[in-house]
PDB file of N, CA and C in Angstrom:
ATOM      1  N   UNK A   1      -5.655 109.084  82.216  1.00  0.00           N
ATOM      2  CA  UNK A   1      -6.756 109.838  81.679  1.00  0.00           C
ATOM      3  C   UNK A   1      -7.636 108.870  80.898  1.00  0.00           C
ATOM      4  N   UNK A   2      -8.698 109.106  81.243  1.00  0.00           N
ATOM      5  CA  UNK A   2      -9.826 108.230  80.541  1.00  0.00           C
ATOM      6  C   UNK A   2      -9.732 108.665  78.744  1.00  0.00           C
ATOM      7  N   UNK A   3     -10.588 107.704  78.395  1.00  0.00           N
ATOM      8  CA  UNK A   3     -10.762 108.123  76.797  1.00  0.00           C
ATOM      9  C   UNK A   3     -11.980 109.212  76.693  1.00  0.00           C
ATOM     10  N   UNK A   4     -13.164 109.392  77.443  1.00  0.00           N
ATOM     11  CA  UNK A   4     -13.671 110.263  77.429  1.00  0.00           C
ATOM     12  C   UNK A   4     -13.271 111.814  77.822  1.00  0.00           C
ATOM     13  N   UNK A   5     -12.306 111.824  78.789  1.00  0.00           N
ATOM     14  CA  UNK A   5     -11.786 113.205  79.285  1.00  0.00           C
ATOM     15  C   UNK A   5     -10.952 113.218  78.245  1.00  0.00           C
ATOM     16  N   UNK A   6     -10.285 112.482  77.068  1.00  0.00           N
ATOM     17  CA  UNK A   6      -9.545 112.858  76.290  1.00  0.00           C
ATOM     18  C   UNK A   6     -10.229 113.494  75.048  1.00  0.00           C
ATOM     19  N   UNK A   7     -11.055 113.053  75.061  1.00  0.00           N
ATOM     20  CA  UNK A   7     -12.176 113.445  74.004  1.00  0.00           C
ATOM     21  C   UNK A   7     -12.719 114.852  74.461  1.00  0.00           C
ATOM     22  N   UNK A   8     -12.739 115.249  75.879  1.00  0.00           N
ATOM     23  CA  UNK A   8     -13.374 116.362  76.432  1.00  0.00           C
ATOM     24  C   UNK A   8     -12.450 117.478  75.842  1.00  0.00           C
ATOM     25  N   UNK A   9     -10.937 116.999  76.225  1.00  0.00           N
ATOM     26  CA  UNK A   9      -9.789 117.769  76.679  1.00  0.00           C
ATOM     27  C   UNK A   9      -9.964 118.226  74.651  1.00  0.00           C
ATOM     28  N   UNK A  10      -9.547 117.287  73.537  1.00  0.00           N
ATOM     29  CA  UNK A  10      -9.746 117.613  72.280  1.00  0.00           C
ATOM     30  C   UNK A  10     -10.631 118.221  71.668  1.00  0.00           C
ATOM     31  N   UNK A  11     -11.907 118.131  71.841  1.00  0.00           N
ATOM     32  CA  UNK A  11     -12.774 119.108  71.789  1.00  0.00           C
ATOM     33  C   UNK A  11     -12.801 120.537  72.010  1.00  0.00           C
ATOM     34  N   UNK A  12     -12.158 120.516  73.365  1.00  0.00           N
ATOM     35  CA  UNK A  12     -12.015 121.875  73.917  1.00  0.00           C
ATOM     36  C   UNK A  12     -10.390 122.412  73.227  1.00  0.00           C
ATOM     37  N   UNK A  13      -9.983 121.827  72.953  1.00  0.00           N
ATOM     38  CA  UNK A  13      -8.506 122.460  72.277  1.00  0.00           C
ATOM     39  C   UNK A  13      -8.802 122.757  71.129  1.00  0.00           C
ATOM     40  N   UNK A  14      -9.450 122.012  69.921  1.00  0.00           N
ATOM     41  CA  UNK A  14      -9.938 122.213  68.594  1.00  0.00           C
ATOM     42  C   UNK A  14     -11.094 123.318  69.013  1.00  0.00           C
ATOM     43  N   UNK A  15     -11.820 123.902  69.550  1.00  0.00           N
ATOM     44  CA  UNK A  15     -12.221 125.359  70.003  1.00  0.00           C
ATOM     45  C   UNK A  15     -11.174 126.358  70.109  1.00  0.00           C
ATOM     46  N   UNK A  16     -10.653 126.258  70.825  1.00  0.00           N
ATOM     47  CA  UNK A  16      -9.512 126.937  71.416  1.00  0.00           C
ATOM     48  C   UNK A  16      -8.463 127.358  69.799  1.00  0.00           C
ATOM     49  N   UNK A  17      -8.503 126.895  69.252  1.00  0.00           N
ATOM     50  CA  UNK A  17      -7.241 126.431  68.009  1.00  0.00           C
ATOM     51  C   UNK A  17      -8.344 127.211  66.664  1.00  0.00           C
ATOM     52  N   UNK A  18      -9.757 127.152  67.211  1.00  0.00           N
ATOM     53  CA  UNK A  18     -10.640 127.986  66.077  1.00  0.00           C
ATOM     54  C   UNK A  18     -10.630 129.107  66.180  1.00  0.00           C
ATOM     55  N   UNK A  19     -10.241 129.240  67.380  1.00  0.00           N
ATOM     56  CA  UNK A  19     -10.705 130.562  67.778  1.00  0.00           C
ATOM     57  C   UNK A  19      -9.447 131.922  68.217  1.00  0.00           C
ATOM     58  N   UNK A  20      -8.252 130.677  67.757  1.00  0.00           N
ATOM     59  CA  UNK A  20      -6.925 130.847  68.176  1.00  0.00           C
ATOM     60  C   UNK A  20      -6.681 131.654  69.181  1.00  0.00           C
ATOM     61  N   UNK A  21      -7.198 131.535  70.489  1.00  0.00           N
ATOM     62  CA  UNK A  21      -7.321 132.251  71.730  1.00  0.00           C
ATOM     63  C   UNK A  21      -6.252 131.332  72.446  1.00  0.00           C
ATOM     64  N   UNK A  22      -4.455 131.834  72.926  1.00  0.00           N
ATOM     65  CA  UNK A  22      -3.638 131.464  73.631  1.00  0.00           C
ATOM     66  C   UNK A  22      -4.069 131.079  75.073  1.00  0.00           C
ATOM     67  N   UNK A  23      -4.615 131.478  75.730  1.00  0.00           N
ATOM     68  CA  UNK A  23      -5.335 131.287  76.743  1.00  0.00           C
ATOM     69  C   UNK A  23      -5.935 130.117  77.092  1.00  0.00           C
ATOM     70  N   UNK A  24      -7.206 130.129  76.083  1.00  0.00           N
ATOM     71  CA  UNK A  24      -7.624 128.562  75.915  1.00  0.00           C
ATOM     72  C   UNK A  24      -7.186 127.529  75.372  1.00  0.00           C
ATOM     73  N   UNK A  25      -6.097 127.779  74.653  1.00  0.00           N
ATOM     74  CA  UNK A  25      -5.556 126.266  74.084  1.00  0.00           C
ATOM     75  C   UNK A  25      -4.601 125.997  75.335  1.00  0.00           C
ATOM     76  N   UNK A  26      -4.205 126.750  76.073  1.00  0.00           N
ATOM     77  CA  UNK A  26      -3.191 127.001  77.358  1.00  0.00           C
ATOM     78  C   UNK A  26      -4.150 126.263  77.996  1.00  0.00           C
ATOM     79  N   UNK A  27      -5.255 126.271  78.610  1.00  0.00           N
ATOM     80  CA  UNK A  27      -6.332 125.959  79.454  1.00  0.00           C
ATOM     81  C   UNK A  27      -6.902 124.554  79.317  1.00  0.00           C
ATOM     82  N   UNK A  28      -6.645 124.332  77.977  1.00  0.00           N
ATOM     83  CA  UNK A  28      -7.058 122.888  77.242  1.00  0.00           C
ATOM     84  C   UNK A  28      -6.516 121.960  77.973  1.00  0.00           C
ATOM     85  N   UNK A  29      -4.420 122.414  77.736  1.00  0.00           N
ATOM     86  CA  UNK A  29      -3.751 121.150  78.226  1.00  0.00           C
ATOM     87  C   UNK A  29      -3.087 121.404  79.524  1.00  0.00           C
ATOM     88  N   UNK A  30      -3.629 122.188  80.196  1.00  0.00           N
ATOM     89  CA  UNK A  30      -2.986 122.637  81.871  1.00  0.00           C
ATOM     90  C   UNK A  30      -3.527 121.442  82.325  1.00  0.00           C
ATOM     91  N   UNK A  31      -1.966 121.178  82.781  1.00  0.00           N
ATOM     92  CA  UNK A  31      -2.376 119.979  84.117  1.00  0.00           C
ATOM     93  C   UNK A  31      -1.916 118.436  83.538  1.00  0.00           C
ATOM     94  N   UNK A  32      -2.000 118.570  81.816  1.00  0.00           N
ATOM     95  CA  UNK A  32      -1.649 117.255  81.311  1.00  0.00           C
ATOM     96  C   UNK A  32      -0.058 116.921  81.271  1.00  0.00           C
ATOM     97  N   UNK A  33       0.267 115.470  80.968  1.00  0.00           N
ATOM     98  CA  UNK A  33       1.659 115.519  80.954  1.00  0.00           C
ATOM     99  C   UNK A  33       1.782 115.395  79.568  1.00  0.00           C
ATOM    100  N   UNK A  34       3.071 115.722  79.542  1.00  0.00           N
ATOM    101  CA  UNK A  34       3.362 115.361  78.307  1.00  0.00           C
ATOM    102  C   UNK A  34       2.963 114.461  77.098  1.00  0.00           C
ATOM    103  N   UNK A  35       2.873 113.077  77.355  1.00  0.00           N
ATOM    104  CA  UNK A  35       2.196 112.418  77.054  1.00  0.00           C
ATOM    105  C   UNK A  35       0.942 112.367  76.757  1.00  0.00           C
ATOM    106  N   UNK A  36       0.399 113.094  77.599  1.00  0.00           N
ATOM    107  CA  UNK A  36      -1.133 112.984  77.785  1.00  0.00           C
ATOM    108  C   UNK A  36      -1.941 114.426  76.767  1.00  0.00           C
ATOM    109  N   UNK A  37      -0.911 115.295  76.619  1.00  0.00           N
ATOM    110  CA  UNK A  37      -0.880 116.388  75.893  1.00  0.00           C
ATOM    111  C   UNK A  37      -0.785 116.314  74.434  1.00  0.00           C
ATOM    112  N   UNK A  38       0.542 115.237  74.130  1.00  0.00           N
ATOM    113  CA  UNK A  38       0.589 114.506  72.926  1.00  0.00           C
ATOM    114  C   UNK A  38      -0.855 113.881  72.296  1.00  0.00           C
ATOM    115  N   UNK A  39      -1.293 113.188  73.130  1.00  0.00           N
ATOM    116  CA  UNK A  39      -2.524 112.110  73.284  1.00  0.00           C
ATOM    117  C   UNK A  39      -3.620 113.339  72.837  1.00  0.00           C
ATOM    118  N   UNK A  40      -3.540 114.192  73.179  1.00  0.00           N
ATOM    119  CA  UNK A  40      -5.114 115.579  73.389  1.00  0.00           C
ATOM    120  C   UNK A  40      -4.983 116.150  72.024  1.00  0.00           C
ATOM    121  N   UNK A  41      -3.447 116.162  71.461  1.00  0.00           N
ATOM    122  CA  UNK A  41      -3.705 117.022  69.842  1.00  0.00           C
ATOM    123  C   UNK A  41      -3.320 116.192  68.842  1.00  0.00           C
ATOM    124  N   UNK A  42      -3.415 114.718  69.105  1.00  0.00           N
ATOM    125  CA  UNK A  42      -3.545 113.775  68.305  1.00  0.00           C
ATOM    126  C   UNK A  42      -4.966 113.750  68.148  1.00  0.00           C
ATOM    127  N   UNK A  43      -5.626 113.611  69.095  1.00  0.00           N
ATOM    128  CA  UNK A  43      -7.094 113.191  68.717  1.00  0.00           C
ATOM    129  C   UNK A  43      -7.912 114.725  68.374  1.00  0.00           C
ATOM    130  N   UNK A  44      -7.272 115.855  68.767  1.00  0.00           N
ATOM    131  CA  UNK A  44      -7.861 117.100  68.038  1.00  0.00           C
ATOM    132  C   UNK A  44      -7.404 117.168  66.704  1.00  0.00           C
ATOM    133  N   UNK A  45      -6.320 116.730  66.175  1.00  0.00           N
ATOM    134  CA  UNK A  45      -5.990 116.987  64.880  1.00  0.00           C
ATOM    135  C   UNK A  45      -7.043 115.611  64.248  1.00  0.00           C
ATOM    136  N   UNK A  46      -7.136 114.576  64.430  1.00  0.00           N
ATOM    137  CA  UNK A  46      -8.173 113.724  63.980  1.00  0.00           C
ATOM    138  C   UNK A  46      -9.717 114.301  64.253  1.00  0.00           C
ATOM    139  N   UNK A  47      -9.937 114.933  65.120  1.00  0.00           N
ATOM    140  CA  UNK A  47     -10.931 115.700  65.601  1.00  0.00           C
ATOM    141  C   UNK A  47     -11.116 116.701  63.441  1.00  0.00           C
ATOM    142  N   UNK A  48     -10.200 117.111  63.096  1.00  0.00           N
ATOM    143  CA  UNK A  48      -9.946 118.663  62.316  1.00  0.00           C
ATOM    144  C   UNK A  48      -9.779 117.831  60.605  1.00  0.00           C
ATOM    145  N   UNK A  49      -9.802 116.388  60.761  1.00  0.00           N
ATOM    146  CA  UNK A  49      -9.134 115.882  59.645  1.00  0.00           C
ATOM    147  C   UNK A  49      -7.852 115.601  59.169  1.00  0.00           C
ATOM    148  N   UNK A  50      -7.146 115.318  60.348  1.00  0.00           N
ATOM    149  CA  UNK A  50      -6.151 115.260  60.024  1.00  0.00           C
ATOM    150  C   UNK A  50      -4.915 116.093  60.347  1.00  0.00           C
ATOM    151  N   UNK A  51      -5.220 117.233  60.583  1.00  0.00           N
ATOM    152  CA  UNK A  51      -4.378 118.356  60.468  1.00  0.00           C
ATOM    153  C   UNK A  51      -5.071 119.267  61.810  1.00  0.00           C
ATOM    154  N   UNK A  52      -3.927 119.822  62.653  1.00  0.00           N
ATOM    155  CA  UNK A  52      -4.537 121.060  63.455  1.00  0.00           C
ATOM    156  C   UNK A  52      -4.389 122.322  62.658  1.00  0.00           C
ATOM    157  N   UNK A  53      -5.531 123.407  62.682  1.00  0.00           N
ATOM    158  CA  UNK A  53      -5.708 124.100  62.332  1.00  0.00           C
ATOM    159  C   UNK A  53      -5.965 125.388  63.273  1.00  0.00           C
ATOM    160  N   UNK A  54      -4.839 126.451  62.761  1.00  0.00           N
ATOM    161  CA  UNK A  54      -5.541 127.405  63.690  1.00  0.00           C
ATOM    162  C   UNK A  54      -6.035 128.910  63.106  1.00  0.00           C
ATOM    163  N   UNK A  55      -6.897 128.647  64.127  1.00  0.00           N
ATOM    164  CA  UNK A  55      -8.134 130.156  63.484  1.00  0.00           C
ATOM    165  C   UNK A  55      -8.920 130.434  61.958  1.00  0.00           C
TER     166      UNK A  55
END
């Protein structure tokens, strides 16, 4: 995964996590591996300050 689709993928999860809609945070990391999932709410929680936050 590129660094930009990771940035896409975090973006769209830190939405998802505002809005605390199961669905879309489901939708965020469909398809990622593990790793790569790790990688998506690392940079959303840096995305949030630090911390994931939901709703």
């Amino acid at each position: 995964m590129s660094a930009a689709e990771l940035n896409v993928r975090a973006a769209r999860l830190v939405d998802a996590l505002d809005e605390a809609d199961p669905h879309a945070i489901r939708a965020a990391l469909h398809g990622l591996s593990p790793r790569q999932a790790n990688a998506a709410c690392r940079a959303a929680a840096a995305a949030q300050g630090g911390r994931l936050r939901i709703g």
